[in-house]
C-alpha atoms as a PDB file:
ATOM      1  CA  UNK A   1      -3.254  25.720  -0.003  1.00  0.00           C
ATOM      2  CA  UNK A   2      -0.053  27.073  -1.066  1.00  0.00           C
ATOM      3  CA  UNK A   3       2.738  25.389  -3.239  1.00  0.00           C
ATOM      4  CA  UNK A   4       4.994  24.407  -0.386  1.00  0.00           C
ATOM      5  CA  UNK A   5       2.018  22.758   1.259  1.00  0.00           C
ATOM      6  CA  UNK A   6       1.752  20.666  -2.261  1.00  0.00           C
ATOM      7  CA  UNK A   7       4.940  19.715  -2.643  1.00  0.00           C
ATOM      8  CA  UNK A   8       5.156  18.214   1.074  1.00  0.00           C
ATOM      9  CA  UNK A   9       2.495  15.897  -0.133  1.00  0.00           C
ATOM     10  CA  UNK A  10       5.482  14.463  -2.267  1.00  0.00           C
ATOM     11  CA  UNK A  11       9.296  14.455  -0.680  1.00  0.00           C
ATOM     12  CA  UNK A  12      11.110  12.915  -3.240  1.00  0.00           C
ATOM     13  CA  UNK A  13      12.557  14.312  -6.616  1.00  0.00           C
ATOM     14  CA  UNK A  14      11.457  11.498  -8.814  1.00  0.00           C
ATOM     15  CA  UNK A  15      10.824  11.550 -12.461  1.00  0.00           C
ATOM     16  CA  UNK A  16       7.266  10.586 -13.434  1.00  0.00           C
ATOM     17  CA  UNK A  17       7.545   7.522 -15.059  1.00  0.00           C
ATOM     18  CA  UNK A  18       5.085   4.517 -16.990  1.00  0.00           C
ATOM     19  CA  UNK A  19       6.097   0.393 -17.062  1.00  0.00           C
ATOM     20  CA  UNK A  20       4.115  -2.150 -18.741  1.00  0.00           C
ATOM     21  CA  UNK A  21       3.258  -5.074 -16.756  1.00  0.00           C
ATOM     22  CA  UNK A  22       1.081  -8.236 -17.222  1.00  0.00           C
ATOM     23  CA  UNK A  23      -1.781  -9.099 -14.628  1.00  0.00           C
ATOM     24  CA  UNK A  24       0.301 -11.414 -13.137  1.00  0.00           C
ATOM     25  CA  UNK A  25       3.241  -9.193 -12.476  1.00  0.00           C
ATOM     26  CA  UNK A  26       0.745  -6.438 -11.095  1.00  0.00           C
ATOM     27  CA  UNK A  27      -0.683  -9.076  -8.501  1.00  0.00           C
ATOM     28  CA  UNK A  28       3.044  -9.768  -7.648  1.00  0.00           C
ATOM     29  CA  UNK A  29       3.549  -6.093  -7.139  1.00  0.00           C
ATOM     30  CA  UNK A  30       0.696  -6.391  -4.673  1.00  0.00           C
ATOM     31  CA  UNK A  31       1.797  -9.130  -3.185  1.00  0.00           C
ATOM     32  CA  UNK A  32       5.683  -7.558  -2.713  1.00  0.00           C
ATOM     33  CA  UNK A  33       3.900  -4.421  -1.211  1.00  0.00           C
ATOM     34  CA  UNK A  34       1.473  -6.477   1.384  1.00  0.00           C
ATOM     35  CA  UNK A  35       5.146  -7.731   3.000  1.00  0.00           C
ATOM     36  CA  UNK A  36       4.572  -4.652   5.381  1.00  0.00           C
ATOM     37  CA  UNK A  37       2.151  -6.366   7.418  1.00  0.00           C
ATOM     38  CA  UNK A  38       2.735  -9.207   9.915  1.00  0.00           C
ATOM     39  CA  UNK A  39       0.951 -12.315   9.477  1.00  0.00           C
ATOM     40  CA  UNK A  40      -1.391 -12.796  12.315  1.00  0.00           C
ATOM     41  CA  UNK A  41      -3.711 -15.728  13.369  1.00  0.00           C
ATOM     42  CA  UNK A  42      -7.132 -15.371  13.194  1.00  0.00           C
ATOM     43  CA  UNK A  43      -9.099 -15.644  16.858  1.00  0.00           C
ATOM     44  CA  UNK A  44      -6.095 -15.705  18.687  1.00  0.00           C
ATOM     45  CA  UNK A  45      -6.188 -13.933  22.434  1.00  0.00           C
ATOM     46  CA  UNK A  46      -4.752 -10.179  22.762  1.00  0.00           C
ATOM     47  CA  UNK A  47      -3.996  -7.402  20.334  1.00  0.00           C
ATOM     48  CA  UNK A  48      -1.239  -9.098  17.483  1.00  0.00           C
ATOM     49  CA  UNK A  49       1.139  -6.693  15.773  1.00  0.00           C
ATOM     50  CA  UNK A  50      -0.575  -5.489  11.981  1.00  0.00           C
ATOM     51  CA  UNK A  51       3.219  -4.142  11.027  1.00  0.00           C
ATOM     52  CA  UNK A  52       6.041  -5.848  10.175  1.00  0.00           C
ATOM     53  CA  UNK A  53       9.013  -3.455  11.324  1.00  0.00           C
ATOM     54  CA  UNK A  54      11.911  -5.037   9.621  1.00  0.00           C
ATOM     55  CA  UNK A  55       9.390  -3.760   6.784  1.00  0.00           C
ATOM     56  CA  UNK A  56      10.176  -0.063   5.184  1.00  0.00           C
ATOM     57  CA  UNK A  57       6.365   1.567   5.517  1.00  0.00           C
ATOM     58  CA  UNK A  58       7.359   3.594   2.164  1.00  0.00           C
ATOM     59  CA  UNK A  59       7.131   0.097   0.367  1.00  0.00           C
ATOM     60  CA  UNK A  60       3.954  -0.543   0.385  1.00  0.00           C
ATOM     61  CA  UNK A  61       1.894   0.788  -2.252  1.00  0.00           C
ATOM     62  CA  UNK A  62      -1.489   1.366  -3.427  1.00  0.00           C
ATOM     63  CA  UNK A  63      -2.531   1.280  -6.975  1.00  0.00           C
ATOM     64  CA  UNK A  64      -5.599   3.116  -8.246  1.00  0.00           C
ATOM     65  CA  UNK A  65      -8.034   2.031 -10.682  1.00  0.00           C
ATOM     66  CA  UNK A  66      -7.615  -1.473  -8.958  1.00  0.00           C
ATOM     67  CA  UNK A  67      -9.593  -3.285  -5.880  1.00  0.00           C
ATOM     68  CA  UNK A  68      -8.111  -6.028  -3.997  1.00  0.00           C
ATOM     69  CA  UNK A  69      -7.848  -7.813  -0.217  1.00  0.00           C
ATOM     70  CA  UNK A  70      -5.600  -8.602   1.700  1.00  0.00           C
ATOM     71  CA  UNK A  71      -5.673 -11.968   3.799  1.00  0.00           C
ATOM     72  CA  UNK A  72      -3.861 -11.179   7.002  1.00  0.00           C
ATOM     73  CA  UNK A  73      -3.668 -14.986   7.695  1.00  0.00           C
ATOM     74  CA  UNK A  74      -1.623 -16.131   5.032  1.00  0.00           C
ATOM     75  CA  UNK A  75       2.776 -15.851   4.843  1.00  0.00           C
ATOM     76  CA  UNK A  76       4.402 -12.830   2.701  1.00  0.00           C
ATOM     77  CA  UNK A  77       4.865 -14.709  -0.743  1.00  0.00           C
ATOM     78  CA  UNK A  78       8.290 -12.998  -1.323  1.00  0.00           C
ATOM     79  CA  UNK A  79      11.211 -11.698   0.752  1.00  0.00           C
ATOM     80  CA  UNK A  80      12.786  -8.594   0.655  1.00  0.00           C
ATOM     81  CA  UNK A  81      14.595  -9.333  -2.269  1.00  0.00           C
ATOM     82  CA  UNK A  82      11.675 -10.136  -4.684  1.00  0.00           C
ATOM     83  CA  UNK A  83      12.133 -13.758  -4.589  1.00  0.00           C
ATOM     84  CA  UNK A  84       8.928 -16.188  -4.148  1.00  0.00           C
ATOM     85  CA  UNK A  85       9.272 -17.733  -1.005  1.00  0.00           C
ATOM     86  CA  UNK A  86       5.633 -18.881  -1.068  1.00  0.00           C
ATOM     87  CA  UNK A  87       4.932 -20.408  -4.132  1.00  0.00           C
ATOM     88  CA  UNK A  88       1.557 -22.160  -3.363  1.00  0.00           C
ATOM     89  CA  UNK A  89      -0.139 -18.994  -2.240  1.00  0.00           C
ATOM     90  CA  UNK A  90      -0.609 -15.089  -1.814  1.00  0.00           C
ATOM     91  CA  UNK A  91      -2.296 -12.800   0.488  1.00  0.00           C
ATOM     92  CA  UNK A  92      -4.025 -10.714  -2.567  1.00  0.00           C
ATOM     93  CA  UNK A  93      -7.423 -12.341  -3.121  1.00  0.00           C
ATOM     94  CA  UNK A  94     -10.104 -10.251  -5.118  1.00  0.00           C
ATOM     95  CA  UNK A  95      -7.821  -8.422  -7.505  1.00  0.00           C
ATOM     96  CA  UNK A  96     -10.114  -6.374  -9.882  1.00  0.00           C
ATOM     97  CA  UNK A  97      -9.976  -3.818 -12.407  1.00  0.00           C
ATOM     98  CA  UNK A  98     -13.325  -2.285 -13.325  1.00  0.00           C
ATOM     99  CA  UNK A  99     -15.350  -4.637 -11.449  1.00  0.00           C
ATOM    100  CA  UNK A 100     -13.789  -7.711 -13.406  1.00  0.00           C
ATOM    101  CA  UNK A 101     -11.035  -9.783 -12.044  1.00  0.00           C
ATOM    102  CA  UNK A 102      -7.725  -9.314 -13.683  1.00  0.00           C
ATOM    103  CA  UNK A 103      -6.550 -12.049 -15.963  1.00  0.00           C
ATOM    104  CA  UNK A 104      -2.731 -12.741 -15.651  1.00  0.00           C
ATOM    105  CA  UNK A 105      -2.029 -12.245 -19.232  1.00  0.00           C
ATOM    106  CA  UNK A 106      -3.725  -8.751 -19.210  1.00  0.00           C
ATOM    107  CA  UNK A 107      -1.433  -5.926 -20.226  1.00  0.00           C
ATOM    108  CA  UNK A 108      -1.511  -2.959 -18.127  1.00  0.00           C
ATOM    109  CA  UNK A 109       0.512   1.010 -18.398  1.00  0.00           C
ATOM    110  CA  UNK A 110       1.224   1.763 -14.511  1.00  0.00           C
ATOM    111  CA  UNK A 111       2.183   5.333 -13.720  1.00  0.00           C
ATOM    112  CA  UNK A 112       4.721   5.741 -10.866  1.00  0.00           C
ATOM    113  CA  UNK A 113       7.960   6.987 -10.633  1.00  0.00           C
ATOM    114  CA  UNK A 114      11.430   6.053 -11.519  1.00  0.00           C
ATOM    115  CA  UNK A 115      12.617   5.033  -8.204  1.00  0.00           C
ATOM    116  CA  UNK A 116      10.174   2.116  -8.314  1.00  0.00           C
ATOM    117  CA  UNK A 117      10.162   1.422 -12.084  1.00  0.00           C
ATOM    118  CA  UNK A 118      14.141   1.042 -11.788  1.00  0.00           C
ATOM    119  CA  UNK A 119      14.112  -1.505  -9.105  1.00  0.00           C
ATOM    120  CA  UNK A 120      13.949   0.292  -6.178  1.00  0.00           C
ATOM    121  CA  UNK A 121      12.244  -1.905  -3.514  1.00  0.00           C
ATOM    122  CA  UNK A 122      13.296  -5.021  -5.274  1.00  0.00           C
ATOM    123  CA  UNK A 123       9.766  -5.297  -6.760  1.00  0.00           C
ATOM    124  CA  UNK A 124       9.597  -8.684  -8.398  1.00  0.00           C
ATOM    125  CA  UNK A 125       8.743  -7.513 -12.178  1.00  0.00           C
ATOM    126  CA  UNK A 126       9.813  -4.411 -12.503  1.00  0.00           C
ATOM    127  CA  UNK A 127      12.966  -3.026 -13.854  1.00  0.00           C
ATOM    128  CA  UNK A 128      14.228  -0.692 -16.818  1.00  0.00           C
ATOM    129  CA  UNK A 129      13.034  -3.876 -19.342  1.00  0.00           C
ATOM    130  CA  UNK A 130      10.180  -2.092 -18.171  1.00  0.00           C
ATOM    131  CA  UNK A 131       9.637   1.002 -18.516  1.00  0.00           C
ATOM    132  CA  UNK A 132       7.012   2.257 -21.467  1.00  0.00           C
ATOM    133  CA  UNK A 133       7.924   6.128 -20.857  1.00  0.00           C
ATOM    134  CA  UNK A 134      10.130   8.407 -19.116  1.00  0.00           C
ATOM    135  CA  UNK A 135       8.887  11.824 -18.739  1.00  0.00           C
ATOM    136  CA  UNK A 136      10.748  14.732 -18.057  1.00  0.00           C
ATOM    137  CA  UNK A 137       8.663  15.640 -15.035  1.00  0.00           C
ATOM    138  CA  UNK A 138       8.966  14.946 -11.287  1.00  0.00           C
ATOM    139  CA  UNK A 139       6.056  13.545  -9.358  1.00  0.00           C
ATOM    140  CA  UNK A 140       6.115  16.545  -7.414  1.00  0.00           C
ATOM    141  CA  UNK A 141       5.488  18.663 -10.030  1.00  0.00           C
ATOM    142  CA  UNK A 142       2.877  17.084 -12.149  1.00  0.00           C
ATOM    143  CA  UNK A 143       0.690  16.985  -8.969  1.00  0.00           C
ATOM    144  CA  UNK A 144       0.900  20.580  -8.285  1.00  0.00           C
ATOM    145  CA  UNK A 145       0.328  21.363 -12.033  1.00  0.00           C
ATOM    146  CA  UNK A 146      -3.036  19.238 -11.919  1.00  0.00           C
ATOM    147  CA  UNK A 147      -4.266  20.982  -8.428  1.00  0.00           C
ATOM    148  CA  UNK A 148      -3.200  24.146  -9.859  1.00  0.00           C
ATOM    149  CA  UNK A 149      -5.381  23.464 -12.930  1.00  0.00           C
ATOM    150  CA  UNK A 150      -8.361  22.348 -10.405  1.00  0.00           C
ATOM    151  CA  UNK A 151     -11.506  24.713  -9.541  1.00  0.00           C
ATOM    152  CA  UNK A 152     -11.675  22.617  -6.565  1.00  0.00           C
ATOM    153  CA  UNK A 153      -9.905  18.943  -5.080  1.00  0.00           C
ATOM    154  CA  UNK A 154     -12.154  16.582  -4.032  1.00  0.00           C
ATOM    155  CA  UNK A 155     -10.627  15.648  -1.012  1.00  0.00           C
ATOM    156  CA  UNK A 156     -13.019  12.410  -0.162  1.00  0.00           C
ATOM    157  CA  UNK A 157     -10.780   9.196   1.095  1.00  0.00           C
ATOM    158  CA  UNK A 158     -10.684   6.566  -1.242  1.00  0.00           C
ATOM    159  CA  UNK A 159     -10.256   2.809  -0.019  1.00  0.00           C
ATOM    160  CA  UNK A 160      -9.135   0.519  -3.357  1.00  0.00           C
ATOM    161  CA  UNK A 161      -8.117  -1.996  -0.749  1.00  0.00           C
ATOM    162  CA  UNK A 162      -9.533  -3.497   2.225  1.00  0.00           C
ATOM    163  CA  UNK A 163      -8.391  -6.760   4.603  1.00  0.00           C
ATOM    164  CA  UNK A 164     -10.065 -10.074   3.831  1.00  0.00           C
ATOM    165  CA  UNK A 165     -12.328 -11.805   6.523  1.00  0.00           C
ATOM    166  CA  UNK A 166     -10.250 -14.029   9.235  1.00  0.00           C
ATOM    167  CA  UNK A 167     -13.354 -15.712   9.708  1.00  0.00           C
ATOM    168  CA  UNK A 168     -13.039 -14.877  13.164  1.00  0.00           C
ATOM    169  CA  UNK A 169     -12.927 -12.362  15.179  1.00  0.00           C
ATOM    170  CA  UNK A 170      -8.877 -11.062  14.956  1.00  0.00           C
ATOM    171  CA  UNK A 171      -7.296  -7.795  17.070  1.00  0.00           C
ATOM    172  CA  UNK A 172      -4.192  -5.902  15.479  1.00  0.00           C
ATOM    173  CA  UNK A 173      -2.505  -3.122  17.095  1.00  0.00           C
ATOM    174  CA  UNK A 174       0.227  -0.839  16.087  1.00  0.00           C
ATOM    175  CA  UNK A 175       1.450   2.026  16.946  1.00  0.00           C
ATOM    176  CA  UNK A 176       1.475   5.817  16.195  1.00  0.00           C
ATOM    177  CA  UNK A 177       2.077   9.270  17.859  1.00  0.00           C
ATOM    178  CA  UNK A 178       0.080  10.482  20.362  1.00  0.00           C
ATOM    179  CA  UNK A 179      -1.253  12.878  17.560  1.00  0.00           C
ATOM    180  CA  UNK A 180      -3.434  10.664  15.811  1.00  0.00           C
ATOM    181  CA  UNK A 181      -6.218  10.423  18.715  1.00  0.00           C
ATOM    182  CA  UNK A 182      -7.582  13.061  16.898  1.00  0.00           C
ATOM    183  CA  UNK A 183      -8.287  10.917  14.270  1.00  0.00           C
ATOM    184  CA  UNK A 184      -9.994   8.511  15.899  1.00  0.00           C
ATOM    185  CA  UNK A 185     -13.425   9.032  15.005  1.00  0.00           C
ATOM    186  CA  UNK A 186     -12.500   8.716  11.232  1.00  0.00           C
ATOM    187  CA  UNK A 187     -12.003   5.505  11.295  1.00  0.00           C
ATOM    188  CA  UNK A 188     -15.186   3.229  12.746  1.00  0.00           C
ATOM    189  CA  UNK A 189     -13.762   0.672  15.773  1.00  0.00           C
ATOM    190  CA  UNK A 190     -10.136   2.153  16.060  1.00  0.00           C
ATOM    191  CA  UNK A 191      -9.232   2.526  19.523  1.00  0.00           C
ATOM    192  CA  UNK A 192      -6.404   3.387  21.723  1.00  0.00           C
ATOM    193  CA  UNK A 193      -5.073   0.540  23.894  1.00  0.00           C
ATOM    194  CA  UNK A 194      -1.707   2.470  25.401  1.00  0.00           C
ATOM    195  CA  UNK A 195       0.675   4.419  25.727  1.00  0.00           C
ATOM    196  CA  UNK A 196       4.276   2.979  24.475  1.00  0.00           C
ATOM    197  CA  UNK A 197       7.748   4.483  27.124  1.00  0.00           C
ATOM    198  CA  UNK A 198       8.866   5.627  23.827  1.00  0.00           C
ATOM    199  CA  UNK A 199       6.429   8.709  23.759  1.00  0.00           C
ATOM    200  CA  UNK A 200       4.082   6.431  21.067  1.00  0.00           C
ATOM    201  CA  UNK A 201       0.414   5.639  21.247  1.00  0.00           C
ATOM    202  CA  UNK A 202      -0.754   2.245  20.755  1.00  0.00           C
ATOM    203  CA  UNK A 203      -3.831   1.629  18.983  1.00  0.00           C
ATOM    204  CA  UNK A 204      -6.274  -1.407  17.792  1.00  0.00           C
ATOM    205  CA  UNK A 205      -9.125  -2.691  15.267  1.00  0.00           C
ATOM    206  CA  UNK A 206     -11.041  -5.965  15.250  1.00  0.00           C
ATOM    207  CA  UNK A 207     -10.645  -7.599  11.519  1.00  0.00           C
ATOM    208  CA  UNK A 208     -13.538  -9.862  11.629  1.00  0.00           C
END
C-alpha cells in the first residue's frame, strides 16, 4: 500500500476535530444522516428506490463504537436544514453503545472533522458551541500515521448499523456502475435487476 493509495481513502483537507454531544443530540445526528434514504413501504409490488437523490451520499455518516437500525418505513425526521419536521418519531431504533442503549442525557467526545463539527451538513446539534478540541492535524494524515504505525490492518468489514425489519417482505433497488458486479457475492441476496441508458447498473435486496 503506498501513501498516495492512503490518502485517496480520505479526499478532503480537514482538520481532525472532537465535539461533545448528549445522547440525544447523537441520535439526532443519526437521524439527520438516515435522510439519504427514501422512505419505502413495506410489501409493496416491484423494486422501490433505497436512495433519496436530492440527498448528498457524503452526508450520511456512520459512527463507530455505536449500533443502531434503521426503519426504512418511517419519514426523515428533519429536512435538509436540520429542522424537525417529524416530531413524533425517528427512523433510528436500537441505538446502543456497548451493548446498552444510550440514555439522552449521556455525554459523549465524537471524533470527526471540522467540516462537520462547524456545521457543515446542517447537522441539527452541532456547531463551534461544540467543539471539545481542535487538533492541528488533517484526517488524512492521522490515518496514514496510524497505518504507518500498524504491523498489519485488519481489513475485516464492520457493520455498526443494519435496517430494521418491515415486517414484510420489502425490495429496494438503486443504482451503481457496472463495476460493482464484481462485488456481488460479498453481499448475501444482492442482485442485479438492469441496466440504466445512462451506462449504470441497477441492483436490488429484499429487507424482510
Amino acid at each position: 500500500m503506498t501513501l498516495r493509495g492512503i490518502a485517496d481513502l480520505y479526499l478532503y483537507p480537514n482538520a481532525l476535530t472532537v465535539v461533545r454531544v448528549s445522547g440525544a443530540e447523537l441520535r439526532e445526528w443519526l437521524e439527520h444522516s438516515a435522510r439519504v434514504f427514501a422512505q419505502v413501504t413495506p410489501g409493496a409490488a416491484g423494486p422501490q428506490s433505497l436512495l433519496d437523490p436530492r440527498v448528498a451520499t457524503y452526508n450520511f455518516d456512520v459512527i463507530h463504537g455505536l449500533t443502531w437500525a434503521i426503519d426504512l418505513s418511517r419519514p426523515p425526521r428533519t429536512d435538509a436544514d436540520g429542522r424537525i419536521v417529524t416530531p413524533d418519531g425517528g427512523r433510528i431504533v436500537d441505538l446502543a453503545f456497548e451493548g446498552r442503549p444510550v440514555a439522552p442525557d449521556r455525554p459523549f467526545l465524537v471524533v470527526t472533522n471540522n467540516y462537520r463539527a462547524d456545521g457543515g451538513g446542517r447537522f441539527p446539534g452541532l456547531g463551534s458551541d461544540k467543539v471539545a478540541q481542535r487538533a492541528p492535524d488533517t484526517n488524512r494524515d492521522v490515518v496514514m500515521a496510524w497505518v504507518a504505525a500498524q504491523s498489519a490492518v485488519d481489513l475485516a468489514p464492520t457493520r455498526p448499523w443494519r435496517f430494521a425489519p418491515l415486517g414484510r417482505p420489502t425490495t429496494v433497488a438503486f443504482d451503481s456502475g457496472p463495476a460493482a458486479r464484481a462485488r456481488l457475492a460479498d453481499v448475501p441476496g444482492l442482485v442485479e435487476i438492469a441496466a440504466t441508458r445512462e451506462g449504470y447498473a441497477r441492483f436490488a435486496f429484499e429487507v424482510g
